[in-house]
PDB file of N, CA and C in Angstrom:
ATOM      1  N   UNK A   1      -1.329  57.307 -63.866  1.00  0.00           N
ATOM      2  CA  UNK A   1      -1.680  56.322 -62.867  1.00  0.00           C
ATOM      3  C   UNK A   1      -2.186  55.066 -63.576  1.00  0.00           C
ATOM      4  N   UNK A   2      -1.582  53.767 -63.267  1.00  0.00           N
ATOM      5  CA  UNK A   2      -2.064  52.488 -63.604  1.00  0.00           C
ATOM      6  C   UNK A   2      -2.860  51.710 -63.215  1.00  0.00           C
ATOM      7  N   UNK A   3      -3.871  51.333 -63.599  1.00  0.00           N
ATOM      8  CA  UNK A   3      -5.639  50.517 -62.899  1.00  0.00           C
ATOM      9  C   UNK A   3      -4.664  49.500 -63.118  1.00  0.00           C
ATOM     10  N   UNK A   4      -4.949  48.512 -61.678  1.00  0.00           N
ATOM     11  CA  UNK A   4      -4.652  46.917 -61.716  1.00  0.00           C
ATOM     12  C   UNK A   4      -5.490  46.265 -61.125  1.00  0.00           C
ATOM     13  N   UNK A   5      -5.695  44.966 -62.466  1.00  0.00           N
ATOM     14  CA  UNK A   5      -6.868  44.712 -62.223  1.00  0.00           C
ATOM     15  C   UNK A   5      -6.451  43.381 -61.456  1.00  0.00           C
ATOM     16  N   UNK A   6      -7.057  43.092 -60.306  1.00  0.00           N
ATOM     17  CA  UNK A   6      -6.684  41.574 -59.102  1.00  0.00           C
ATOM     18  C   UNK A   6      -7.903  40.910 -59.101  1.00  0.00           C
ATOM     19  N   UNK A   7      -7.909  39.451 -60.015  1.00  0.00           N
ATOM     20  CA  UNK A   7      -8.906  38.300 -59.893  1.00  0.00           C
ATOM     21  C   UNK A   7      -9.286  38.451 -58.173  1.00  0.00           C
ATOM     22  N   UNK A   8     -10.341  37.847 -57.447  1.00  0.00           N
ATOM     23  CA  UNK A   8     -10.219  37.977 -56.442  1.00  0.00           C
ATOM     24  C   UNK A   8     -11.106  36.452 -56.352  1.00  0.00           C
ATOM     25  N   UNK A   9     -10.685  35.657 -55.643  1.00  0.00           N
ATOM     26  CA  UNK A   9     -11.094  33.915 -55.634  1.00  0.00           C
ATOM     27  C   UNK A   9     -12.128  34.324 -54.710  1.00  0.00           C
ATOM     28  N   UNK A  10     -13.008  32.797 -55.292  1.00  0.00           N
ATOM     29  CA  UNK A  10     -14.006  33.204 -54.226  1.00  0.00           C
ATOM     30  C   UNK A  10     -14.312  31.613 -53.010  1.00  0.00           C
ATOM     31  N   UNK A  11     -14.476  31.660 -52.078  1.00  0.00           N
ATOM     32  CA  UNK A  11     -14.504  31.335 -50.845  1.00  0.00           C
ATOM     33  C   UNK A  11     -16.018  30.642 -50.514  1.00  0.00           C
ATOM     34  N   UNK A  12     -16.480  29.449 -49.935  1.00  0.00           N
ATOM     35  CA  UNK A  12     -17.824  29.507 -49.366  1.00  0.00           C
ATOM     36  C   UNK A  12     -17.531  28.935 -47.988  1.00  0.00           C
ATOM     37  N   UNK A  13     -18.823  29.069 -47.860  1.00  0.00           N
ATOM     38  CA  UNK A  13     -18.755  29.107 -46.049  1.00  0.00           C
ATOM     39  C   UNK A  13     -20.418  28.188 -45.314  1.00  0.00           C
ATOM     40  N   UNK A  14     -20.049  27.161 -44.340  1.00  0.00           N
ATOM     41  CA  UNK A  14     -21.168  26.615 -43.692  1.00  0.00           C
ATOM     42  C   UNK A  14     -21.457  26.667 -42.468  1.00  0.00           C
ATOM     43  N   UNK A  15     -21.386  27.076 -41.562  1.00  0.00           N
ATOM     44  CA  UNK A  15     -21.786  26.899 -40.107  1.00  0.00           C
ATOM     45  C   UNK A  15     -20.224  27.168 -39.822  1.00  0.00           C
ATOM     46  N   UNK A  16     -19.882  27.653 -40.292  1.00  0.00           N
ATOM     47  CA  UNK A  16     -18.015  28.040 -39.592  1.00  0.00           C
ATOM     48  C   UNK A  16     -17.165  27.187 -40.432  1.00  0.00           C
ATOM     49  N   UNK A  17     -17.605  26.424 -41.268  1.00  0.00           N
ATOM     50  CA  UNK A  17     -16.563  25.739 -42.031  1.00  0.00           C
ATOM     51  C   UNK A  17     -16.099  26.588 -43.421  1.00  0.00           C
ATOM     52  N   UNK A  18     -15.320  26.753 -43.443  1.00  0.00           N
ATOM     53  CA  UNK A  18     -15.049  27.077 -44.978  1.00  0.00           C
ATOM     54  C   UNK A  18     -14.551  26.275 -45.867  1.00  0.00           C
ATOM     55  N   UNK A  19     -15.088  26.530 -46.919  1.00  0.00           N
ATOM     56  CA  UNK A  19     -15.068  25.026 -48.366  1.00  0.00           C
ATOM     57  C   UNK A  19     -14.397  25.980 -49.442  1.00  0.00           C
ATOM     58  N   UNK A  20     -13.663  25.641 -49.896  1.00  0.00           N
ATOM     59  CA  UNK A  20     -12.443  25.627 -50.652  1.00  0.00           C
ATOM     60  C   UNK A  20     -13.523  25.469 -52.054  1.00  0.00           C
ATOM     61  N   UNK A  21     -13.565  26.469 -53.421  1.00  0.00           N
ATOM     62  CA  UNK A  21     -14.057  26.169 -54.688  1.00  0.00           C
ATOM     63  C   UNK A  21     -13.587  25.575 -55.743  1.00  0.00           C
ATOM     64  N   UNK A  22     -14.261  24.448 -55.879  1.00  0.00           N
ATOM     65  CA  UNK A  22     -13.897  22.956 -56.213  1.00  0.00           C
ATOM     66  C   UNK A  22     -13.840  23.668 -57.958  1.00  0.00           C
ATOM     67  N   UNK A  23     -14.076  24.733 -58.190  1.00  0.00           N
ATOM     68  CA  UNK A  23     -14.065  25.065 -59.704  1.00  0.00           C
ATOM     69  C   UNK A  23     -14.640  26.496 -59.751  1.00  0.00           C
ATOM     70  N   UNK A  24     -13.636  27.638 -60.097  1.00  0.00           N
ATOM     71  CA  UNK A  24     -14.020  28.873 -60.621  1.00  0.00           C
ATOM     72  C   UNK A  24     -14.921  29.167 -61.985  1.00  0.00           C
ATOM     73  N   UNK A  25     -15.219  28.293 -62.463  1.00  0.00           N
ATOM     74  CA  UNK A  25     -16.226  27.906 -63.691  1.00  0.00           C
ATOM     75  C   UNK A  25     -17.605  27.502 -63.270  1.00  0.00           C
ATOM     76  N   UNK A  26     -17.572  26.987 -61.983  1.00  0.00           N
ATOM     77  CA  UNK A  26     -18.975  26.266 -61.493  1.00  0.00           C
ATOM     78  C   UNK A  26     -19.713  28.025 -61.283  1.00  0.00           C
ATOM     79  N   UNK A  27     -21.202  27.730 -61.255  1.00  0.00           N
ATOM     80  CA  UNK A  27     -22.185  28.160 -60.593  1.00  0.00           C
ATOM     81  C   UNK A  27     -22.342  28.136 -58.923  1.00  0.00           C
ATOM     82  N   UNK A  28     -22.536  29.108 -58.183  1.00  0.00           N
ATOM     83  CA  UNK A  28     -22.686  28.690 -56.890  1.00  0.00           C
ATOM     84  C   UNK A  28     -23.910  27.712 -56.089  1.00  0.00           C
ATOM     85  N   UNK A  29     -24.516  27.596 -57.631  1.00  0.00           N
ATOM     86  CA  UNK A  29     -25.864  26.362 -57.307  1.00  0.00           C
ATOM     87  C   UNK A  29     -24.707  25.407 -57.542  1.00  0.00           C
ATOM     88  N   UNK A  30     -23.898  25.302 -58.640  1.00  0.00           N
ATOM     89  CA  UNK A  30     -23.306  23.915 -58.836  1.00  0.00           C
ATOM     90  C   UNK A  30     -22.170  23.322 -57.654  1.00  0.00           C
ATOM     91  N   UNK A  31     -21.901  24.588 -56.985  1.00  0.00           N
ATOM     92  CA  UNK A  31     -20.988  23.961 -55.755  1.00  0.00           C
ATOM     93  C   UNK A  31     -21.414  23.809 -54.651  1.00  0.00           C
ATOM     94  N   UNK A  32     -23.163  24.071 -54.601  1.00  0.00           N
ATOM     95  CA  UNK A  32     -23.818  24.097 -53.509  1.00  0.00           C
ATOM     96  C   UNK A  32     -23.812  22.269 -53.888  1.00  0.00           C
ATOM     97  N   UNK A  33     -24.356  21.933 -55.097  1.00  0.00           N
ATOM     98  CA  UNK A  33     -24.732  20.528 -55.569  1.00  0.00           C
ATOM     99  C   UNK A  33     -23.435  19.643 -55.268  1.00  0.00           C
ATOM    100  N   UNK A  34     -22.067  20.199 -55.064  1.00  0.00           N
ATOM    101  CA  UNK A  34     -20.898  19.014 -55.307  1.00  0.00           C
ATOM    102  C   UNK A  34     -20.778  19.005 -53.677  1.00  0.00           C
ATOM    103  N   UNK A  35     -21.027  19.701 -52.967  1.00  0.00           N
ATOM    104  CA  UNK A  35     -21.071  19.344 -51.268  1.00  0.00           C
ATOM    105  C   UNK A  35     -22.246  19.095 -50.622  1.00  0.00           C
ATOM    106  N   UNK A  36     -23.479  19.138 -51.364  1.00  0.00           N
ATOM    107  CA  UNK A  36     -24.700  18.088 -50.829  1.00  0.00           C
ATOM    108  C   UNK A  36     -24.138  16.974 -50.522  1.00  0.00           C
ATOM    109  N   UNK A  37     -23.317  15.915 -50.607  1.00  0.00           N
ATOM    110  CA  UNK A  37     -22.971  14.810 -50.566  1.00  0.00           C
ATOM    111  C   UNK A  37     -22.135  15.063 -49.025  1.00  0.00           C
ATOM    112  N   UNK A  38     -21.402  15.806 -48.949  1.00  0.00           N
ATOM    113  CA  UNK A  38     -20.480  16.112 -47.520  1.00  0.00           C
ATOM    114  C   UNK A  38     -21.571  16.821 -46.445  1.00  0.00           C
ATOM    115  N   UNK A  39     -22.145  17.568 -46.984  1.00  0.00           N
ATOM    116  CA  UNK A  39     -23.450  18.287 -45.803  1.00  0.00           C
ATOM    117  C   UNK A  39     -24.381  18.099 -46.537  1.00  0.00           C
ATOM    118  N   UNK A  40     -25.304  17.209 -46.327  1.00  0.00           N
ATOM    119  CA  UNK A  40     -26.423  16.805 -46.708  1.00  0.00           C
ATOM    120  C   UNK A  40     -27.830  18.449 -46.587  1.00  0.00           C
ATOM    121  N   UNK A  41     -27.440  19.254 -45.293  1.00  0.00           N
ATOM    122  CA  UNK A  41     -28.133  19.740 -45.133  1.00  0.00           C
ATOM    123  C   UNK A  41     -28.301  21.795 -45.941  1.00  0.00           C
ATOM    124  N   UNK A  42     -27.249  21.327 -47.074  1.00  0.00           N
ATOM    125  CA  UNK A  42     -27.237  22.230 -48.169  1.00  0.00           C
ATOM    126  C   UNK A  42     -27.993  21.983 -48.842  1.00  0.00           C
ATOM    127  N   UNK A  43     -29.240  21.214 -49.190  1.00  0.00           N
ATOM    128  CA  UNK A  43     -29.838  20.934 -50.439  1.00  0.00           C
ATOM    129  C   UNK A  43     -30.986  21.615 -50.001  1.00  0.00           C
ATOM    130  N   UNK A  44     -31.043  22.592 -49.211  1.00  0.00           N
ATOM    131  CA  UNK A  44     -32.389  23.215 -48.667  1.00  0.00           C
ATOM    132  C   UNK A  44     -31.540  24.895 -48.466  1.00  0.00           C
ATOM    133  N   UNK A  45     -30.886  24.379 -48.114  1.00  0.00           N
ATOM    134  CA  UNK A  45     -29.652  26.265 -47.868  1.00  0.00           C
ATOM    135  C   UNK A  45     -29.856  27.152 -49.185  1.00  0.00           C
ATOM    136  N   UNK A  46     -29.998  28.645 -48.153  1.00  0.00           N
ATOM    137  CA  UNK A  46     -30.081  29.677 -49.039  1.00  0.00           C
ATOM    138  C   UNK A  46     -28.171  30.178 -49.030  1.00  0.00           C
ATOM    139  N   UNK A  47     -28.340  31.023 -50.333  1.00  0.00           N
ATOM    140  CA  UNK A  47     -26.846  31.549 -50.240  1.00  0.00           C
ATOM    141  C   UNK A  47     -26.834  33.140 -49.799  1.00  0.00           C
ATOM    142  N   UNK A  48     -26.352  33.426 -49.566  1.00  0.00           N
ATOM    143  CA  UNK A  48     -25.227  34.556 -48.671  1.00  0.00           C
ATOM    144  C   UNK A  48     -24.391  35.031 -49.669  1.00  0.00           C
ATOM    145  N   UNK A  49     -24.693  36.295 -50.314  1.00  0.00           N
ATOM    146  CA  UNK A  49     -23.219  36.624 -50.512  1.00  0.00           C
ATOM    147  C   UNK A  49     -23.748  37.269 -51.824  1.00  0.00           C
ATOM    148  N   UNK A  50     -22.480  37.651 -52.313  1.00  0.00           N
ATOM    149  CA  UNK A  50     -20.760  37.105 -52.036  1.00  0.00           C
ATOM    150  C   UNK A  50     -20.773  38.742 -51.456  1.00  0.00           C
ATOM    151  N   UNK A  51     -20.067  38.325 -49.969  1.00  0.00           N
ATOM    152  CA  UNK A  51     -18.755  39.783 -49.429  1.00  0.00           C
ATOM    153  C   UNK A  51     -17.837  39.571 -49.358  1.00  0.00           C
ATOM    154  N   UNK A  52     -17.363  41.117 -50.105  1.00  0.00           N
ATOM    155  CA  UNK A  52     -15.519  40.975 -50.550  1.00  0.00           C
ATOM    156  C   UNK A  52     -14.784  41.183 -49.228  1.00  0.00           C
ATOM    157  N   UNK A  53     -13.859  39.960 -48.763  1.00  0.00           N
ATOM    158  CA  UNK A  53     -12.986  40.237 -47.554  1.00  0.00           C
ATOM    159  C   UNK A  53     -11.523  39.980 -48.038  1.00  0.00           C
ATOM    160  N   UNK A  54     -11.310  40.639 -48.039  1.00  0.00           N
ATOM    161  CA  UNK A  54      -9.829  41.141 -49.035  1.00  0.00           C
ATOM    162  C   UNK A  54      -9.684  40.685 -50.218  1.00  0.00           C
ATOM    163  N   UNK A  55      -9.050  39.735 -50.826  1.00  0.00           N
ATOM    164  CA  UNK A  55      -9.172  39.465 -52.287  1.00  0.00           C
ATOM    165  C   UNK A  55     -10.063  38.453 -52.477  1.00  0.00           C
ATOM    166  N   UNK A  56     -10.994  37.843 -51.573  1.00  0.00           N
ATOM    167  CA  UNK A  56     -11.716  37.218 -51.499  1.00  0.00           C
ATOM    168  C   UNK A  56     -13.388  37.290 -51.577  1.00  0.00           C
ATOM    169  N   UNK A  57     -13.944  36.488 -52.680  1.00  0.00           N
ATOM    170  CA  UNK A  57     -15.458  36.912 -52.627  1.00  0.00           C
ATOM    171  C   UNK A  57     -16.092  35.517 -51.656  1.00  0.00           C
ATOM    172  N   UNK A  58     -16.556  35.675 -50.060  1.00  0.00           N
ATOM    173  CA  UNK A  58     -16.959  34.764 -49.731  1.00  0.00           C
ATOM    174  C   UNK A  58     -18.242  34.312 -49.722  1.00  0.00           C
ATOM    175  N   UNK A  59     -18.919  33.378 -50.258  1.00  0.00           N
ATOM    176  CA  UNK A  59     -20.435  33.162 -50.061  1.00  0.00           C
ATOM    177  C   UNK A  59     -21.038  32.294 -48.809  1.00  0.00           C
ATOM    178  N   UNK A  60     -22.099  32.537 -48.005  1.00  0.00           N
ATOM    179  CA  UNK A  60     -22.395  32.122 -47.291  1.00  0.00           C
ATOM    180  C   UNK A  60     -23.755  31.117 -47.588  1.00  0.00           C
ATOM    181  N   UNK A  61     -23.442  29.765 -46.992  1.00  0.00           N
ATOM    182  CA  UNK A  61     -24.650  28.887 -47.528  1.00  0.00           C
ATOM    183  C   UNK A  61     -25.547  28.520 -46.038  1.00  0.00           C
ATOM    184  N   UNK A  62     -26.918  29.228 -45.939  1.00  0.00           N
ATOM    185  CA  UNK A  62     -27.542  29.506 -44.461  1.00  0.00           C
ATOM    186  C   UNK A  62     -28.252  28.758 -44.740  1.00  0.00           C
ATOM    187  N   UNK A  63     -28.372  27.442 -43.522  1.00  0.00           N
ATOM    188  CA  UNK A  63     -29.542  26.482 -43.282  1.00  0.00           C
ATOM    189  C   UNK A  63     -30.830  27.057 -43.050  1.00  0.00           C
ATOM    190  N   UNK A  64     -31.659  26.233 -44.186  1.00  0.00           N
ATOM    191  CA  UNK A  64     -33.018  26.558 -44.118  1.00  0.00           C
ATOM    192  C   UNK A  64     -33.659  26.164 -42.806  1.00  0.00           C
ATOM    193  N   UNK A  65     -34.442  27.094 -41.918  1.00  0.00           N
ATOM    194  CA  UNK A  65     -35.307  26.797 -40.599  1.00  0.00           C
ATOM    195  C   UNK A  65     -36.407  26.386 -41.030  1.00  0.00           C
ATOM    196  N   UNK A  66     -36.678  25.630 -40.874  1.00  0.00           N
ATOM    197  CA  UNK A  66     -38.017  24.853 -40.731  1.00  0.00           C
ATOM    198  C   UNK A  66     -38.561  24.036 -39.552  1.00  0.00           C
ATOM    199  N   UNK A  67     -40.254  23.551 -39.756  1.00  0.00           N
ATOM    200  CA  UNK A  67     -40.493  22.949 -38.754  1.00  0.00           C
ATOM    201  C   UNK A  67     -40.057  21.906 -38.767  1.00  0.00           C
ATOM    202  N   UNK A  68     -39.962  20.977 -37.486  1.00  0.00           N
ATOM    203  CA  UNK A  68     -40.121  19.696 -37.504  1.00  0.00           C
ATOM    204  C   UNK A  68     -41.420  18.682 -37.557  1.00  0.00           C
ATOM    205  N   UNK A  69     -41.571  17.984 -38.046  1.00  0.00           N
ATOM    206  CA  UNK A  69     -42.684  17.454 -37.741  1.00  0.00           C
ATOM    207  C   UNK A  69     -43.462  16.617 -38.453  1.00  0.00           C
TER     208      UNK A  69
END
């Protein structure tokens, strides 16, 4: 029997959007840092993850709750 081994890409995710990884070399701090600029409200987000959904490792980036005020 032959082990095959399948890269499996990985995926992130914001409020229902999914973001495409701008670099399999980055850190998931560093791709949290290259879409601060598109969602401002990642620079406070915790991450999620990674769950494998088919060949895919997706991470989830969850807005921090805080007060207002």
């Amino acid at each position: 029997m032959a082990i095959q081994v399948e890269k499996l890409t990985r995926e992130f995710a914001f409020q229902g959007v999914k973001l495409p990884d701008p670099n399999p070399e980055f850190s998931v701090e560093q791709v949290r840092d290259i879409y601060v600029a598109q969602y401002p409200e990642l620079a406070t987000a915790a991450v999620n993850g990674p769950e494998s959904r088919g060949d895919k490792l997706v991470y989830s980036f969850i807005r921090a709750v805080g007060a207002k005020g």
